[in-house]
Protein backbone atom coordinates (compact mmCIF):
# COMPACT_ATOMS: atom_id res chain seq x y z
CA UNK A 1 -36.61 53.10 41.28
CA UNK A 2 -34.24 51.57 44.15
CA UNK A 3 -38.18 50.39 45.97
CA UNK A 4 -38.93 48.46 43.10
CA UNK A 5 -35.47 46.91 42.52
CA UNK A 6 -35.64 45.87 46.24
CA UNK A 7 -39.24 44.77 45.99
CA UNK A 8 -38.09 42.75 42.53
CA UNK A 9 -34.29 41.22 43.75
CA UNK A 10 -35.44 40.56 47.42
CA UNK A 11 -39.23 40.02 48.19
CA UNK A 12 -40.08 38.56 44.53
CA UNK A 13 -37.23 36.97 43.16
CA UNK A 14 -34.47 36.38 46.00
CA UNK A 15 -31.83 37.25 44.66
CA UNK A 16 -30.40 38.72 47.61
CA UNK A 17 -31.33 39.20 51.27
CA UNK A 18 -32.39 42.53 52.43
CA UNK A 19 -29.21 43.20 54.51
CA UNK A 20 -27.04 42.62 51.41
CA UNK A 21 -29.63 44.98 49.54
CA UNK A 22 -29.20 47.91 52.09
CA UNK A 23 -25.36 47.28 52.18
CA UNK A 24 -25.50 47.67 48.43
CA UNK A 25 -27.90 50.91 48.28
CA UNK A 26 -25.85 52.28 51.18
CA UNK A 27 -22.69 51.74 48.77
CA UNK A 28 -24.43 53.18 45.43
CA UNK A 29 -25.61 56.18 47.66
CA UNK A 30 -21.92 57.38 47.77
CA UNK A 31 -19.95 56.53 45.09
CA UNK A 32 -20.33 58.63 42.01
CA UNK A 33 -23.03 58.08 39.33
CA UNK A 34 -26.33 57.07 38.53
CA UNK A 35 -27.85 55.04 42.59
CA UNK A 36 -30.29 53.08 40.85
CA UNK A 37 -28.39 51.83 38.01
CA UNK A 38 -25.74 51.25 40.14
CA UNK A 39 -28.32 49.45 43.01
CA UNK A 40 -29.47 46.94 39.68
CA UNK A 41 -25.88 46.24 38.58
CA UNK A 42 -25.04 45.21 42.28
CA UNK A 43 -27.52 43.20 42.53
CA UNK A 44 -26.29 41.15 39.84
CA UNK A 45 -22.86 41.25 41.10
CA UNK A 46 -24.09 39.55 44.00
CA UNK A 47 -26.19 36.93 42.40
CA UNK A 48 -23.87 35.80 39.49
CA UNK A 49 -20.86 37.59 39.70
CA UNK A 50 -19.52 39.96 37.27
CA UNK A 51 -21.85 38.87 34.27
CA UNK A 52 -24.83 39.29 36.30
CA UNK A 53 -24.02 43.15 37.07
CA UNK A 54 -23.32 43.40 33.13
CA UNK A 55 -26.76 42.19 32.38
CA UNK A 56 -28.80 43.65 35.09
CA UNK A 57 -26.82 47.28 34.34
CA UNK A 58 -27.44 47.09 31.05
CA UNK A 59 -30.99 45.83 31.20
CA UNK A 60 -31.83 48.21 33.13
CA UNK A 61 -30.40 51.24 31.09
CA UNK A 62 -31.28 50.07 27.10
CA UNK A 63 -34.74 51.08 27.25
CA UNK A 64 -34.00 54.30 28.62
CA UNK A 65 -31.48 54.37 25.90
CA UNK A 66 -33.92 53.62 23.26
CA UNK A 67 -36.67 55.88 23.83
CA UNK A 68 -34.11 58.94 24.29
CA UNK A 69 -33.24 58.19 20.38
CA UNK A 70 -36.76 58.21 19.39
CA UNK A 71 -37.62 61.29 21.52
CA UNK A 72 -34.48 63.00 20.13
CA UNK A 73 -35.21 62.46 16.92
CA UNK A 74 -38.97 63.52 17.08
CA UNK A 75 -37.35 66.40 18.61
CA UNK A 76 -34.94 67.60 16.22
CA UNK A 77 -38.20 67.32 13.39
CA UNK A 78 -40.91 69.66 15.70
CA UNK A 79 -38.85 71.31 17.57
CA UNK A 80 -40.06 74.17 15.32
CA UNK A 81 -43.76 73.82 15.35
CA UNK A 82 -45.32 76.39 17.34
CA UNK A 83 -47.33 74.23 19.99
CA UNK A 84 -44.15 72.06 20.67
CA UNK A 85 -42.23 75.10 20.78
CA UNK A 86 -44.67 76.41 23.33
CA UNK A 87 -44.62 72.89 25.38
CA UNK A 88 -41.12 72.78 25.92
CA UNK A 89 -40.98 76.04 26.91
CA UNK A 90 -43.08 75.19 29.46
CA UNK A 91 -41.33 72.19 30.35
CA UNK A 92 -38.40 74.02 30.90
CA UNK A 93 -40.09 75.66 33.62
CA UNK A 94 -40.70 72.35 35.16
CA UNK A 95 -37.26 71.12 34.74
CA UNK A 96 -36.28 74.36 36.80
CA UNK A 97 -38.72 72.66 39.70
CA UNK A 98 -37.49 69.33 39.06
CA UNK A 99 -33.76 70.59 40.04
CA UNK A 100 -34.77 72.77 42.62
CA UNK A 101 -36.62 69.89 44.42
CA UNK A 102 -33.92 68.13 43.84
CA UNK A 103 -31.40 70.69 45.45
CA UNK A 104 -34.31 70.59 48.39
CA UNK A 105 -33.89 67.02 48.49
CA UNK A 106 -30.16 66.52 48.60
CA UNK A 107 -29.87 69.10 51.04
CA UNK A 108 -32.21 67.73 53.79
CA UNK A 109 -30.08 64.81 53.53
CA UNK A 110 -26.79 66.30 53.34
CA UNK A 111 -26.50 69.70 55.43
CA UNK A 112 -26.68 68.14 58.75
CA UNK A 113 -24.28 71.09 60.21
CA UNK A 114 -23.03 74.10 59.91
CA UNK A 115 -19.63 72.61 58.52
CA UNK A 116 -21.89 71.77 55.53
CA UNK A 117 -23.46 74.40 55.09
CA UNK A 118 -20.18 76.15 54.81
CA UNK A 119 -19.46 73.79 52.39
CA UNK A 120 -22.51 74.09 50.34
CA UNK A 121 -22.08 77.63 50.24
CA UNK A 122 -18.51 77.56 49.44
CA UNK A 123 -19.30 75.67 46.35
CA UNK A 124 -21.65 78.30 45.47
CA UNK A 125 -19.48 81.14 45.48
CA UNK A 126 -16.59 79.31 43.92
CA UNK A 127 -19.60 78.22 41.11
CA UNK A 128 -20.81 81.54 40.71
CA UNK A 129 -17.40 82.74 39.47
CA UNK A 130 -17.19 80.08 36.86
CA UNK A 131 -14.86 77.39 38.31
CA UNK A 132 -14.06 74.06 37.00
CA UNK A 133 -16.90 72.15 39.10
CA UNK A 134 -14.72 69.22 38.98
CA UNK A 135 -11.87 71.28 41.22
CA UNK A 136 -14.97 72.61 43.01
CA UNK A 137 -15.44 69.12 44.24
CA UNK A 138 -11.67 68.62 44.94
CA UNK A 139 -11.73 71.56 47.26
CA UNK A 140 -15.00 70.21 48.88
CA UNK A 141 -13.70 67.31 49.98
CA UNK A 142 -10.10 68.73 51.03
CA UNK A 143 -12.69 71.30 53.20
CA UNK A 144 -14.68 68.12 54.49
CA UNK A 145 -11.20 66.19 56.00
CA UNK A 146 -10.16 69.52 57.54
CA UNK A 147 -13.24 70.12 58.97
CA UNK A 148 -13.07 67.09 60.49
CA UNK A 149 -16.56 65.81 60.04
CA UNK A 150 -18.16 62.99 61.64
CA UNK A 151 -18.83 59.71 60.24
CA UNK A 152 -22.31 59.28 61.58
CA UNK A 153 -23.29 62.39 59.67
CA UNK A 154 -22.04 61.51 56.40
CA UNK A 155 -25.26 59.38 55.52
CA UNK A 156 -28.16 57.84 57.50
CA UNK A 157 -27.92 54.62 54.89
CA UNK A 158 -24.10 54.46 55.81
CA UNK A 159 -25.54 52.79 59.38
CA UNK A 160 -26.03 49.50 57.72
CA UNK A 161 -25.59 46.45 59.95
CA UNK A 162 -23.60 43.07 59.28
CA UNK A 163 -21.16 43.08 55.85
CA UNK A 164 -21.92 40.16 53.87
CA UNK A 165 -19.13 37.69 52.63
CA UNK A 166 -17.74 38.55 49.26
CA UNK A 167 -17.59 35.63 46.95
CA UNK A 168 -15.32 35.53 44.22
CA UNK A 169 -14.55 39.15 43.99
CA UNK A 170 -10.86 39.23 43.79
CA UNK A 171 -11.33 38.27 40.02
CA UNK A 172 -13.41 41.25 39.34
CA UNK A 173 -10.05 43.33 38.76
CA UNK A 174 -8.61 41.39 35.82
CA UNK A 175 -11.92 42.16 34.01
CA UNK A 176 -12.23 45.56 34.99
CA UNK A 177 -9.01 46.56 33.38
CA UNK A 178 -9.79 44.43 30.38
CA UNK A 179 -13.08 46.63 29.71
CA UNK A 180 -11.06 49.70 30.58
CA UNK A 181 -8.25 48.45 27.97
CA UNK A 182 -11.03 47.80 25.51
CA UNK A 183 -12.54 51.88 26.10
CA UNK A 184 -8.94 53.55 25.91
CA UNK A 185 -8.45 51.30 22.33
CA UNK A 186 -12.20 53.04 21.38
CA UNK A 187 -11.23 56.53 22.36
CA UNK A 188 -7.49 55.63 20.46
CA UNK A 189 -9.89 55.24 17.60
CA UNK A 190 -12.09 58.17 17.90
CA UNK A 191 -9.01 60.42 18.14
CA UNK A 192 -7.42 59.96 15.13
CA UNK A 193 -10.55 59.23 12.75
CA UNK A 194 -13.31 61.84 14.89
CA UNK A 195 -12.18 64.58 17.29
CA UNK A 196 -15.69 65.41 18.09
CA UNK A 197 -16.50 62.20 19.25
CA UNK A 198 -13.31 61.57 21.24
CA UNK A 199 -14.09 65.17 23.39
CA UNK A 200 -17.59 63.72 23.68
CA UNK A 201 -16.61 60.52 25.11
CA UNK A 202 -13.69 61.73 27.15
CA UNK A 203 -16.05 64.63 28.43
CA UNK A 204 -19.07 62.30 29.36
CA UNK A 205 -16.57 59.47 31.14
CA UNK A 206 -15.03 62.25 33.14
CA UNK A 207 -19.01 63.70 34.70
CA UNK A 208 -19.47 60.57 35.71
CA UNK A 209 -16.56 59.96 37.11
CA UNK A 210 -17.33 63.02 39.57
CA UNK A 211 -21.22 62.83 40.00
CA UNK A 212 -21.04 62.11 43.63
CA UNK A 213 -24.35 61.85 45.03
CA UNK A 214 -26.84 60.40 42.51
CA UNK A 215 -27.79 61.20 38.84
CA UNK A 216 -28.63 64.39 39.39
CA UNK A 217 -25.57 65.47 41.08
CA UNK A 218 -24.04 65.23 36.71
CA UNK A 219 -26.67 68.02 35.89
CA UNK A 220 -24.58 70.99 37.15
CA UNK A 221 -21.30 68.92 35.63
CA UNK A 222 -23.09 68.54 32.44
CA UNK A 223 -24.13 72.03 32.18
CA UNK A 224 -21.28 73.80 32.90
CA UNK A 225 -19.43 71.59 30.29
CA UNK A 226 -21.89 71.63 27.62
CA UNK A 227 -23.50 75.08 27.79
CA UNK A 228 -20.52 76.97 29.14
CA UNK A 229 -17.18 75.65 28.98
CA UNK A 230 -17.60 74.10 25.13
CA UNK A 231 -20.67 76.08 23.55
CA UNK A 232 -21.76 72.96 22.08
CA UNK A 233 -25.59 73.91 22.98
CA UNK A 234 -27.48 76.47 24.43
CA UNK A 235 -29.19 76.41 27.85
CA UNK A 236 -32.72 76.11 26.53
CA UNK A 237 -32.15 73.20 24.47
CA UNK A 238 -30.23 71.50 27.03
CA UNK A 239 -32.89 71.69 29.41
CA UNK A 240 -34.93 70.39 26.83
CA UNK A 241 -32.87 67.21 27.06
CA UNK A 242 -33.11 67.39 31.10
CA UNK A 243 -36.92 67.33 30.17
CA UNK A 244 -37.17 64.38 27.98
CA UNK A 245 -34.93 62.48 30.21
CA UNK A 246 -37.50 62.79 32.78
CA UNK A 247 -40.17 60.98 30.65
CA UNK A 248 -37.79 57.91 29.79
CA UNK A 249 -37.72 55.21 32.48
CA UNK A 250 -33.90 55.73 33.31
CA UNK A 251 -32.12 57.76 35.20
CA UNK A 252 -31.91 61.39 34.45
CA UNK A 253 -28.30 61.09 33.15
CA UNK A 254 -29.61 59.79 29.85
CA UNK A 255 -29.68 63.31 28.91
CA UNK A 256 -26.13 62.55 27.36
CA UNK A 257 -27.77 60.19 24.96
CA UNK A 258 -30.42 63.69 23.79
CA UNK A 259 -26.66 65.51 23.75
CA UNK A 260 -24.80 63.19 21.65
CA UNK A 261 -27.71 62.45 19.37
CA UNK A 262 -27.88 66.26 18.71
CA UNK A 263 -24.48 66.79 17.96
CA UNK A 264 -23.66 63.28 16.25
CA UNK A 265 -26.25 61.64 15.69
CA UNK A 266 -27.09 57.92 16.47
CA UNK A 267 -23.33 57.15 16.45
CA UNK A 268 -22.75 60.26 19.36
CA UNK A 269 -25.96 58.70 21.24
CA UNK A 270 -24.06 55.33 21.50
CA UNK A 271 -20.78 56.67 22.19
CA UNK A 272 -21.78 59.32 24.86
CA UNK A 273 -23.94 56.84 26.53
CA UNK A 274 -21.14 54.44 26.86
CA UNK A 275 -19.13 56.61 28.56
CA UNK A 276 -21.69 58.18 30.44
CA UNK A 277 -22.69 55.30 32.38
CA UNK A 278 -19.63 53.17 32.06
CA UNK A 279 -17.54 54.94 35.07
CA UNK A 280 -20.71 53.36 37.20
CA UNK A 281 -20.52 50.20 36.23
CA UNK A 282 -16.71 50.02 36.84
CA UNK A 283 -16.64 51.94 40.37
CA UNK A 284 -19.94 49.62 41.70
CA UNK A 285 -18.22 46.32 40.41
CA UNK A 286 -14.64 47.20 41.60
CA UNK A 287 -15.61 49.21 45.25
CA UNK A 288 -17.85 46.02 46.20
CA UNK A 289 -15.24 43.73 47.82
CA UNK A 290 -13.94 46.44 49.79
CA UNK A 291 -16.64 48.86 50.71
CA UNK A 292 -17.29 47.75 54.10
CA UNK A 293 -13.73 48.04 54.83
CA UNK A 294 -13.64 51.59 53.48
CA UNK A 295 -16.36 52.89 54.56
CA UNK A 296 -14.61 52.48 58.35
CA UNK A 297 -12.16 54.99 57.46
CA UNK A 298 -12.91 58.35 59.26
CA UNK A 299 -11.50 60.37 56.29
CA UNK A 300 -13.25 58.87 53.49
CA UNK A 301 -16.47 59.34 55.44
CA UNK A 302 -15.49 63.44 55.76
CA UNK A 303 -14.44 63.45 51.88
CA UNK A 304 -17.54 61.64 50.97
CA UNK A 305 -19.28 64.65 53.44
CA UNK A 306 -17.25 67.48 51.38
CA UNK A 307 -18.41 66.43 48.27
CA UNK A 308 -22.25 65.64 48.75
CA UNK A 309 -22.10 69.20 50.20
CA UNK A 310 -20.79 70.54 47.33
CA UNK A 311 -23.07 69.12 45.11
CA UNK A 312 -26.04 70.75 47.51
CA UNK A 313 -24.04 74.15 46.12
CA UNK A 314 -23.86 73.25 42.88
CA UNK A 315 -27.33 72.29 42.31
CA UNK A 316 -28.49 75.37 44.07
CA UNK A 317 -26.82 77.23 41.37
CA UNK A 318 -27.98 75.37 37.99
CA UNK A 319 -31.16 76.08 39.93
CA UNK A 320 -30.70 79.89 39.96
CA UNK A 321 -29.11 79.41 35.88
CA UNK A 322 -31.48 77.55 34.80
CA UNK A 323 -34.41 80.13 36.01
CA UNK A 324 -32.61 83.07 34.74
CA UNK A 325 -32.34 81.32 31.43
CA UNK A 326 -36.26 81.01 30.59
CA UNK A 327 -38.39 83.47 29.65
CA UNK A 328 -41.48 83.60 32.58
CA UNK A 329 -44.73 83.75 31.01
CA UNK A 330 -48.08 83.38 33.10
CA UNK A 331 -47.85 79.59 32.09
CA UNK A 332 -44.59 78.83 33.20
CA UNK A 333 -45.20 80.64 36.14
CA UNK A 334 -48.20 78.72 36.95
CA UNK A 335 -46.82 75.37 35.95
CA UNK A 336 -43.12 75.48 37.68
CA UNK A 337 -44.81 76.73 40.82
CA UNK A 338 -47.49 74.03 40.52
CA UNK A 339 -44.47 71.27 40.06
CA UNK A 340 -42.34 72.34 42.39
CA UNK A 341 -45.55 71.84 45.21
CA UNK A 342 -45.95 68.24 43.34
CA UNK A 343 -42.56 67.12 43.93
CA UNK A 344 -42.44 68.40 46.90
CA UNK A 345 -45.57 66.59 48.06
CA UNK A 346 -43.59 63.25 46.61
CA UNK A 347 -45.51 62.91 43.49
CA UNK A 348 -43.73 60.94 40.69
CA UNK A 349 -41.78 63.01 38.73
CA UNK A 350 -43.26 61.28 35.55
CA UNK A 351 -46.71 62.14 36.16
CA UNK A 352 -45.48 65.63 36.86
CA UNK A 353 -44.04 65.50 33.38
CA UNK A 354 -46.95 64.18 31.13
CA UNK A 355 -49.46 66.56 32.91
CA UNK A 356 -47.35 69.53 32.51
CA UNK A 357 -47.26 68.31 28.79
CA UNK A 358 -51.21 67.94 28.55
CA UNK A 359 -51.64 71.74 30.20
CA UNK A 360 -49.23 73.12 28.27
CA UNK A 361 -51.19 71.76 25.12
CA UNK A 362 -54.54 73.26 26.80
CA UNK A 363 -53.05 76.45 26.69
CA UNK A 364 -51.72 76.81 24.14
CA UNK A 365 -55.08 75.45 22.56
CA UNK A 366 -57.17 78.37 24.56
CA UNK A 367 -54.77 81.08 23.58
């Protein structure tokens, strides 16, 4: 999604110049939440200011938003028919290849050493006996500063070349505490008149918060909060939502929206994407003016290090979870195995989706 963002906002349109572009990926790469959201809103940041990131971020996000209600609510009516029964149970062998290429992935990129590594399978341990993931990262990035390691490892993006002015950014903070005045009044609401809802919002504000690393990088944060910590769904169906987020155009951390439609309907779709993808939006449009300032710092770069590591960990383990929670058929077998070789050969995980979908149908039709 970032290719065609830069293809759109710097070869087509000109909204920005490519150096600007990279600084701006190289920033979303780091900071916690969803890159390519993130890469759209700062676009618009730098093209019309603080109204421009509002309208490219949420441009980019509504559709995703939209067809998560409508698959969520097909979902809750067939859930119970036989042949979608037997589809998503073979999507949930897919999703188990999805995040394992994606723990592949973020590990090529991120365990340059053995310091890492260490890291990585510190987190793994510490996972593995049920710790807070959220201290799990805390630790990380304590280990990555004592470890002391180097800034050219943190992230081959991070070698970006000139920083671009910033125009009119010291405004940016006025606004940024008005929209975070205007979400604490919203949760002040939801306390008193909807408990539910307040956990909900406070729970999906505080994933995104910490999802270092990408979109993906909420999956293990998600999990651990919805499946384990609260109960509020079981594993299978939440990997069901990992698997329709994967056929909506957005990024894979619309899964909240399947969650909070489940639980609360169209109301608990708004509210948990809200505060799913609002952290983003406020971290991209308030780190901008300084980023090339911080990102000199030797210890941010090694914190940044101890928690991409981390994630490398935690990933790793949803991985293992999320395989031990499926039952393996002959189909699933076939069909993780099959999209785990996709993905890794760099096919789009959307086609890998919708034909795992159409087999799964053929199967189910022969047997």
């Amino acid at each position: 999604m970032v290719s065609y963002i830069r293809k759109m906002a710097v070869e087509d349109k000109h909204w920005v110049d490519k150096e600007t572009f990279a600084n701006g990926v190289a920033l979303c790469q780091i900071i916690p939440g969803a890159t390519a959201m993130q890469t759209a809103a700062y676009v618009g940041l730098k093209s019309r200011g603080l109204k421009g990131a509002a309208a490219t971020y949420i441009g980019f996000g509504f559709p995703a938003f939209l067809l998560m209600i409508i698959l969520a609510a097909v979902y809750k009516s067939v859930i119970n028919y036989p042949v979608i029964g037997f589809v998503f149970s073979c999507l949930k062998a897919i999703v188990v290849a999805i995040v394992a290429n994606a723990t592949i992935s973020f590990g090529k990129v991120t365990l340059k050493d053995w310091k890492s590594v260490l890291i990585a399978i510190f987190s793994v341990v510490l996972f593995g006996l049920k710790w807070n993931p959220i201290i799990i990262i805390v630790l990380a990035a304590a280990l990555g500063i004592l470890l002391g390691m180097k800034n050219n490892t943190v992230k081959n993006s991070l070698a970006v070349q000139t920083p671009q002015p910033e125009a009119k950014t010291n405004s940016y903070f006025g606004y940024i505490i008005f929209i975070l005045l205007g979400y604490a009044a919203m949760l002040l609401i939801l306390f008193f008149l909807n408990k539910k809802l307040f956990v909900l919002s406070t729970l999906m504000f505080r994933i995104d918060l910490f999802a270092f690393g990408g979109g993906f990088a909420s999956v293990p944060l998600m999990f651990h909060e919805i499946v384990y910590v609260r109960n509020l769904l079981d594993s299978k169906t939440f990997m069901d939502g990992i698997a329709l987020g994967q056929v909506t155009p957005g990024p894979i951390v619309i899964t909240a929206t399947f969650i909070g439609f489940l639980l609360s309907g169209l109301v608990g779709a708004a509210i948990c994407t809200i505060s799913v993808f609002l952290p983003s939006f406020l971290i991209v449009t308030g780190i901008t003016p300084v980023f090339d300032k911080l990102r000199t710092w030797k210890l941010f770069n090694e914190m940044i290090r101890g928690v991409l590591s981390s994630f490398v960990g935690l990933l790793f383990t949803v991985t293992i979870q999320f395989g031990i929670a499926l039952h393996w058929g002959v189909a699933q077998i076939f069909l993780g195995a099959a999209a785990l070789i996709a993905l890794l050969l760099k096919t789009d995980i959307l086609y890998v989706v919708l034909i795992g979908i159409a087999i799964s149908v053929l199967i189910f039709a022969v047997l």
